[in-house]
Protein backbone atom coordinates (compact mmCIF):
# COMPACT_ATOMS: atom_id res chain seq x y z
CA UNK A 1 27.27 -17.23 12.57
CA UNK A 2 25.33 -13.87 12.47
CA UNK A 3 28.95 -12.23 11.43
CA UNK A 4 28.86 -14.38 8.25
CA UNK A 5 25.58 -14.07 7.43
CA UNK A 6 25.70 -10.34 7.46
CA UNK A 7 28.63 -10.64 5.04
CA UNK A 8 26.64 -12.27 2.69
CA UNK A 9 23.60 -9.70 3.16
CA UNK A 10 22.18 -8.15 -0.39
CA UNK A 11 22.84 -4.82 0.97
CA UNK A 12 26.76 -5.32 2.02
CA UNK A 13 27.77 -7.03 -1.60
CA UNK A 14 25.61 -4.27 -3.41
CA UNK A 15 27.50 -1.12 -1.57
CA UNK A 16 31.09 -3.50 -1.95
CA UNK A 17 30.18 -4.02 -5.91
CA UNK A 18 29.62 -0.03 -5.98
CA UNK A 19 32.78 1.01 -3.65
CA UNK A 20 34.70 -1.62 -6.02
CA UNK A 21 33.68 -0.62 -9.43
CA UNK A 22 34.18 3.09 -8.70
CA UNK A 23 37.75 2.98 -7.01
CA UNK A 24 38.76 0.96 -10.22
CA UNK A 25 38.00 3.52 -12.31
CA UNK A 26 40.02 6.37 -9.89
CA UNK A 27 42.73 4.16 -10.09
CA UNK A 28 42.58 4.01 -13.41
CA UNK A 29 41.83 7.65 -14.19
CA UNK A 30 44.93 8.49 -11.10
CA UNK A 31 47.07 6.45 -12.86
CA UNK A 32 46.87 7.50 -16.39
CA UNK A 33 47.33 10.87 -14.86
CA UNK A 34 49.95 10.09 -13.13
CA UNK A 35 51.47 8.61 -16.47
CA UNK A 36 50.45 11.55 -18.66
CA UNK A 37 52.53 13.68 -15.88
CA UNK A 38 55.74 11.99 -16.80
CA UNK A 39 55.22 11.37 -20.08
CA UNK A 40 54.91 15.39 -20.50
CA UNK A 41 57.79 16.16 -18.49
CA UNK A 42 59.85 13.88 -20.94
CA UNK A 43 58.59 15.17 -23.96
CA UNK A 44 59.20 19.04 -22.71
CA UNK A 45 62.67 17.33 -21.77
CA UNK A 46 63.73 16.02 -25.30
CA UNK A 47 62.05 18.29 -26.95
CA UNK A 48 59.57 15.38 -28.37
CA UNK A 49 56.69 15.89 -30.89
CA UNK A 50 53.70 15.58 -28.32
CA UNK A 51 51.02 14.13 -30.48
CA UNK A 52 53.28 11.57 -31.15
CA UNK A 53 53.50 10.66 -27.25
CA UNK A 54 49.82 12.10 -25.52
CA UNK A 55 47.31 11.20 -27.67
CA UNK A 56 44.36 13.44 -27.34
CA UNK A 57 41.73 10.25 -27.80
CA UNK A 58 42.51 9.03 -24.82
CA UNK A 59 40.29 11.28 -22.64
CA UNK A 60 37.75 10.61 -25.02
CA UNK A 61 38.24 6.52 -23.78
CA UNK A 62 38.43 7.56 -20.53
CA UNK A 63 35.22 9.67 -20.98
CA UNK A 64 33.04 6.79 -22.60
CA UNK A 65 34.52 4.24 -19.91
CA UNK A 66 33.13 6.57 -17.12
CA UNK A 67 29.84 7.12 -19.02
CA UNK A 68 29.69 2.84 -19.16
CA UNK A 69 30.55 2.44 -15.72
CA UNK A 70 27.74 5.02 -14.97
CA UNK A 71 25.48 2.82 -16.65
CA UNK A 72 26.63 -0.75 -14.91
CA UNK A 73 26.04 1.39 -11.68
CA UNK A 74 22.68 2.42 -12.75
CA UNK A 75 22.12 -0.99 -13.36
CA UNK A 76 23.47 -2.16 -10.65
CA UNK A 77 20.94 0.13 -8.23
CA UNK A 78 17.93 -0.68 -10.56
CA UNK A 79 18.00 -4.96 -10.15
CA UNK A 80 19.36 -4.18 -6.45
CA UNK A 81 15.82 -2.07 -5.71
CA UNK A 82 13.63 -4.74 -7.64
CA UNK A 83 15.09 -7.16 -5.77
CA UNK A 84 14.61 -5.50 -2.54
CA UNK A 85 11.11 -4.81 -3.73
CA UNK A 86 10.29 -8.27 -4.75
CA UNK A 87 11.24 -9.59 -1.06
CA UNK A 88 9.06 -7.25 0.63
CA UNK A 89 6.30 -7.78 -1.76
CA UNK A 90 7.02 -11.91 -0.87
CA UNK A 91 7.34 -10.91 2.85
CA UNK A 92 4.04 -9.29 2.80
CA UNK A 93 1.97 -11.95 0.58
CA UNK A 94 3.66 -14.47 3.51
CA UNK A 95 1.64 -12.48 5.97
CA UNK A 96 -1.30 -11.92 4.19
CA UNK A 97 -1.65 -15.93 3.84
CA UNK A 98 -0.69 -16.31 7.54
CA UNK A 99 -3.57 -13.74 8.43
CA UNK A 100 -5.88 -14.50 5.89
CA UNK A 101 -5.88 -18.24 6.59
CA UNK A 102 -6.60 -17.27 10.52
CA UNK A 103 -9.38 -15.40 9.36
CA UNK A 104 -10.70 -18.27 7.35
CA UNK A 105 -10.33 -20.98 9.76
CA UNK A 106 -11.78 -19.24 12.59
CA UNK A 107 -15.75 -18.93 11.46
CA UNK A 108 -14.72 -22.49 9.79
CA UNK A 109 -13.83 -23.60 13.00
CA UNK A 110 -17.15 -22.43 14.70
CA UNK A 111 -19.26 -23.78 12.39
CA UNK A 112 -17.85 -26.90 12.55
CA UNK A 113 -18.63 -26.93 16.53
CA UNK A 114 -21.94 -25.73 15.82
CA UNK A 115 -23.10 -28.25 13.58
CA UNK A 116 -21.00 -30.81 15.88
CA UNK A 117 -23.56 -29.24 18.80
CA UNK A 118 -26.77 -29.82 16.65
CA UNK A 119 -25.51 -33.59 16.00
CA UNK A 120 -24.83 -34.65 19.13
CA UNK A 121 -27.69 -32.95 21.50
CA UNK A 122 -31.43 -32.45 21.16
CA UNK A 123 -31.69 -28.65 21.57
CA UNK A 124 -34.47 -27.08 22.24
CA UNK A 125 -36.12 -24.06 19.18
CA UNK A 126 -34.55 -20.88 21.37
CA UNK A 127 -31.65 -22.51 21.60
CA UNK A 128 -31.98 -23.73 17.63
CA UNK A 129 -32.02 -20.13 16.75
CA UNK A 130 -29.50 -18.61 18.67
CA UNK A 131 -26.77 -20.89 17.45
CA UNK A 132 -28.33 -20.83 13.71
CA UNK A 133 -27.47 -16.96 14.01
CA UNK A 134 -23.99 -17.06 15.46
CA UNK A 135 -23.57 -20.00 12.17
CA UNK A 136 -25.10 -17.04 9.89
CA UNK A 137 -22.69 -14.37 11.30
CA UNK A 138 -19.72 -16.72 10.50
CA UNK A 139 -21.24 -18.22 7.20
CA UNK A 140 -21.49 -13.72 6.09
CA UNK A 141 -17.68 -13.43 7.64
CA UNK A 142 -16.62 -16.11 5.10
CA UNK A 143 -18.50 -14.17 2.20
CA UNK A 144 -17.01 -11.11 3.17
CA UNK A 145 -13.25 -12.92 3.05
CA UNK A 146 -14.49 -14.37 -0.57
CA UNK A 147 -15.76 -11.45 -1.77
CA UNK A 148 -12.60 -9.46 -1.37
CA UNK A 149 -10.04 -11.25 -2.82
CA UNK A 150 -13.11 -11.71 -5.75
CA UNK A 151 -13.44 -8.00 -6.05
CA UNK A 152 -9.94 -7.08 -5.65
CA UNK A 153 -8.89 -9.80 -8.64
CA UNK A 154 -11.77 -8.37 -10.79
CA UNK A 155 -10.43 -4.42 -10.34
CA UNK A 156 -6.83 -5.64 -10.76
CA UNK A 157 -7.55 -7.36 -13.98
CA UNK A 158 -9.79 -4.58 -15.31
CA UNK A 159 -12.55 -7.04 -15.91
CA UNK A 160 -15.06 -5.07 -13.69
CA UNK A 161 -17.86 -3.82 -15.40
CA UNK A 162 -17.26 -0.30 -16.10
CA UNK A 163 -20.93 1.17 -16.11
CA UNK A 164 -20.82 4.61 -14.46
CA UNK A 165 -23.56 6.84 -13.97
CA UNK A 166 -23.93 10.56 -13.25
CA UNK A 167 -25.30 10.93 -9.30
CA UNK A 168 -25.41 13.19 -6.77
CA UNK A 169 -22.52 12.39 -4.66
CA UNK A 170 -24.06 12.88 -1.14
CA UNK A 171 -27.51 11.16 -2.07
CA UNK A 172 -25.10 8.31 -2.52
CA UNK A 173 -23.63 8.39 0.31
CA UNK A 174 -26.73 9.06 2.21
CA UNK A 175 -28.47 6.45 0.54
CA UNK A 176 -25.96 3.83 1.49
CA UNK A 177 -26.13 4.50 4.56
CA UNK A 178 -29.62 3.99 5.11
CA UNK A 179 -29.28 0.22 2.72
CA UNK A 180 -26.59 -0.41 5.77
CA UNK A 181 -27.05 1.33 8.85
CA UNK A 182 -27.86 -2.00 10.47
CA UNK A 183 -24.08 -2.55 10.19
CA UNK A 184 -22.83 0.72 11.67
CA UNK A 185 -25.08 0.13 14.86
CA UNK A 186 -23.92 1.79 17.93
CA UNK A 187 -21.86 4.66 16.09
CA UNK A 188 -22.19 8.24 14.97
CA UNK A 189 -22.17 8.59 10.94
CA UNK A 190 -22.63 11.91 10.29
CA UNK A 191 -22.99 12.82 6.56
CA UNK A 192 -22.25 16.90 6.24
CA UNK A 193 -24.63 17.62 3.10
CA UNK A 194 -22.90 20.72 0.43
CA UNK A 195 -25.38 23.54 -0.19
CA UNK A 196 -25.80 22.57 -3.69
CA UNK A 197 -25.76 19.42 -5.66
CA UNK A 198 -22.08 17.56 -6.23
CA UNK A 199 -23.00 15.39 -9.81
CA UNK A 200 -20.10 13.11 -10.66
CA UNK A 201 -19.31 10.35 -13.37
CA UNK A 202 -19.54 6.64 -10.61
CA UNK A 203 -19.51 3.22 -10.62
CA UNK A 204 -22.39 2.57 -7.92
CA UNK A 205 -21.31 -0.92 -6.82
CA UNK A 206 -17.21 -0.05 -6.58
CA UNK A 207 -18.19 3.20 -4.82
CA UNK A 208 -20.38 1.00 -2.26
CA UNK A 209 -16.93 -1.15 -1.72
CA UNK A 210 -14.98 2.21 -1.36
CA UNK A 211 -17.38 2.96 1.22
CA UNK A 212 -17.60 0.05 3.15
CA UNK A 213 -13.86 -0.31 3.27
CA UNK A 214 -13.55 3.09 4.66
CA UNK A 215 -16.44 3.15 7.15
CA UNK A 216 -15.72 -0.45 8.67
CA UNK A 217 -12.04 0.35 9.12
CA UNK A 218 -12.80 3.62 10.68
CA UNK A 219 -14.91 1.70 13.10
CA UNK A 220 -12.56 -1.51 13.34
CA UNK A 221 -9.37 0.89 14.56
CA UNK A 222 -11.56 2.71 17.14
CA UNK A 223 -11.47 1.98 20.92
CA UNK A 224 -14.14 4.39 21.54
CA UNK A 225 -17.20 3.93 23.48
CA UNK A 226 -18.88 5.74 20.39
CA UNK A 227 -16.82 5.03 17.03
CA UNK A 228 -17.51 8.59 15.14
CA UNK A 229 -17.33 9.64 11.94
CA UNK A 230 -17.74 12.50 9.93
CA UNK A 231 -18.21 12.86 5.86
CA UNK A 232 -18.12 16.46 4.59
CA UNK A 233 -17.82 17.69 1.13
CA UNK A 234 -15.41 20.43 -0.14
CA UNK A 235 -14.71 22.09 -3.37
CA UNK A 236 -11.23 23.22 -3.80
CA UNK A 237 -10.59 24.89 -7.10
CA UNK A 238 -11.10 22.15 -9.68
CA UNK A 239 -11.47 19.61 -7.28
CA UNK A 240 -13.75 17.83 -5.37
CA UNK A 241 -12.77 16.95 -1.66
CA UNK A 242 -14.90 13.95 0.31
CA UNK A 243 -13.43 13.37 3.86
CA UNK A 244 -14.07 10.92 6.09
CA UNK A 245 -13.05 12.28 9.64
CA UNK A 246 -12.45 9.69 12.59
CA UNK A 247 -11.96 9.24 16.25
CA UNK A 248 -10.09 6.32 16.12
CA UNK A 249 -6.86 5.10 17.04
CA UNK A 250 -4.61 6.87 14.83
CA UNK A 251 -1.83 6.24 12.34
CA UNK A 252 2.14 6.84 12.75
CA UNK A 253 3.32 9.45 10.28
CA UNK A 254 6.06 6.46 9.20
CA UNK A 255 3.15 4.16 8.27
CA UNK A 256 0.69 6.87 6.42
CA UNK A 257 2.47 6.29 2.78
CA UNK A 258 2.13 1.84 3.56
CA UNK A 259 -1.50 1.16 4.62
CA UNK A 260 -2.64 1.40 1.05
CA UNK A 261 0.46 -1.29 -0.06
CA UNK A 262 -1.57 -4.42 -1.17
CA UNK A 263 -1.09 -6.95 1.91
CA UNK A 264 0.03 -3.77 4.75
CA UNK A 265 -1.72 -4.50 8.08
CA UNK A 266 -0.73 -1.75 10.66
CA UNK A 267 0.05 -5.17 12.99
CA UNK A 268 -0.25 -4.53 16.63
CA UNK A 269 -0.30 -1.71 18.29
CA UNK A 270 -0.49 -0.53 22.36
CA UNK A 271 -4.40 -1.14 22.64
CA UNK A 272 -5.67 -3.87 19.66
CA UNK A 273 -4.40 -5.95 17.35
CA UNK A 274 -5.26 -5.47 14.12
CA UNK A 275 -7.56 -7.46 11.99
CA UNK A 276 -8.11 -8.11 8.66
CA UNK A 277 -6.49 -9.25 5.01
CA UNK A 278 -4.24 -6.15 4.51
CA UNK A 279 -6.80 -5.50 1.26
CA UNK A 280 -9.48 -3.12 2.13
CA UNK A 281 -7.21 0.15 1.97
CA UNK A 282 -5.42 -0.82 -1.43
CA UNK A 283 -9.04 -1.70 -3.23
CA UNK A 284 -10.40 1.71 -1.92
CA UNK A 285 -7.33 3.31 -3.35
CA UNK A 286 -7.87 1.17 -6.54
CA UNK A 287 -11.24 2.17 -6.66
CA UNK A 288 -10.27 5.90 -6.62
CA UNK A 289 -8.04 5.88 -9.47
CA UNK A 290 -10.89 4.33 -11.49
CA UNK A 291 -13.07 7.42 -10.85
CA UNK A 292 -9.88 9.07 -12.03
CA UNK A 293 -8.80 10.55 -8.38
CA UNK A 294 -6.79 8.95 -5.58
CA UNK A 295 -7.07 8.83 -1.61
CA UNK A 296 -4.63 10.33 0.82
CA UNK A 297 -4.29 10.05 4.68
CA UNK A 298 -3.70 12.40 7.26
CA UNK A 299 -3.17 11.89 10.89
CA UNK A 300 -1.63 13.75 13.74
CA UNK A 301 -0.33 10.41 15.55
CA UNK A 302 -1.86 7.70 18.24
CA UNK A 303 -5.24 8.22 19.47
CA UNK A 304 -5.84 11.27 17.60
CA UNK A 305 -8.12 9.91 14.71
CA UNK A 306 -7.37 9.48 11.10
CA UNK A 307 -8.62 11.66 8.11
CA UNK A 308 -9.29 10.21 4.70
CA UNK A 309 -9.79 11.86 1.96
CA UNK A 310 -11.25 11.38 -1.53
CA UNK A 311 -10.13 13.79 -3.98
CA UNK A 312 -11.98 14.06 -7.39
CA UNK A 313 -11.27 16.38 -10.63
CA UNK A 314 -14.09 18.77 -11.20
């Protein structure tokens, strides 16, 4: 059963239609060769008039047929990669709804029990609280889900208010940090100020997402006791360089150029499994070409950390 099935795999019938189309025209081209051979020797035989017998077009025929068989190739290739692209793109929005469903039912799930708890026993005000913040901690969970696919629809669309404002880059940074260091508790942030002022053109709120995608998944793919990070600043000829320096997990040279594919998760690996929608890389990288720059990723394998880095035009 497998034997037929691979027969009937896109990539078999695409190399057959290739192999197929190109040894018709060698046989074609071999045989009017062949033919042009003998029809020579005859007319040096008899002593024929040769433009009578070898017309000189033909090559010219023979020349547009290979430039149109070039072009059914080319074709050929071109719906063969969309195709292959379109299933992969499918494959991955099948996971993302697999994951991203998980991730909604589970803080769904616990509030459910929670308010089943409150219904059914008299509790006492300690106890009240506690399980009134575990229903908050979900109830923020779910806002964070919303939120991204919100944000990430907005960006996409181009409907996100486009307000940007000249700032000093690392008061930014140094100032978000302080509006959300109650979320980075129990790691090392360490924000490497440049001796002088870096101004740049921003959108304050998408540069708050950019940073809170990179920050959380520095600290979500970190099995340290002490998730650290490090943000330094760089100028490199006429750009501007902002990296964010890990001691986390580590990424797979074969898997740098996917994580910022909309719906990527890494998956599981030797010590976690991965969390998340599969979003939070592709809206930073989103973000980045907004501020007219992009984000790259460096790492030098498992449990060696992970560099990102934003790189701006001066």
């Amino acid at each position: 059963m497998n034997r037929t099935k691979w027969f009937f795999h896109p990539i078999f019938i695409f190399i057959l239609s290739i192999v197929a189309l190109g040894t018709s025209l060698f046989l074609y081209i071999y045989w009017y060769v062949g033919v042009s051979s003998g029809l020579k020797s005859v007319v040096y035989k008899f002593n024929l008039d040769s433009s009578q017998v070898l017309e000189p077009q033909t090559w010219i025929v023979i020349m547009v047929l290979s430039i149109l068989v070039g072009i059914i190739l080319l074709g050929i290739f071109t719906i063969f990669v969309y195709n292959q692209k379109t299933f992969q793109l499918y494959r991955l929005q099948h996971n993302f709804i697999n994951s991203f469903t998980h991730e909604l039912k589970t803080p769904v799930t616990s509030l459910k029990l929670f308010l089943q708890t409150f219904s059914k026993h008299e509790l006492s005000r300690n106890d009240q609280l506690k399980y009134i913040r575990y229903m908050l901690t979900d109830v923020s969970r779910l806002s964070d889900h919303i939120n991204r696919i919100l944000n990430l629809a907005r960006i996409e669309s181009k409907s996100y208010k486009k307000e940007f404002v000249v700032s000093d880059l690392a008061e930014a940074f140094e100032q978000f940090y302080k509006n959300n260091d109650h979320l980075f508790k129990g790691c090392q942030i360490t924000i490497h100020h440049p001796p002088e002022p870096l101004l740049y053109s921003i959108n304050p709120p998408l540069l708050e997402m950019l940073l809170m995608n990179l920050l959380t998944n520095a600290i979500k793919y970190n099995v340290s006791k002490v998730p650290r990070i490090d943000i330094t600043f760089e100028r490199q000829n006429r750009k501007l360089l902002i990296s964010f320096k890990d001691n986390g997990i580590g990424l797979e040279k074969g898997k740098i150029k996917k994580i910022f594919k909309k719906f990527y998760q890494v998956g599981r690996t030797d010590v976690m499994l991965a969390k998340g929608s599969g979003l939070g890389l592709h809206v930073v990288q989103n973000i980045a070409r907004i501020h007219k720059g992009k984000v790259v990723a460096k790492s030098k394998g498992k449990g060696e950390g992970s560099v990102f880095t934003l790189i701006l035009p001066v």
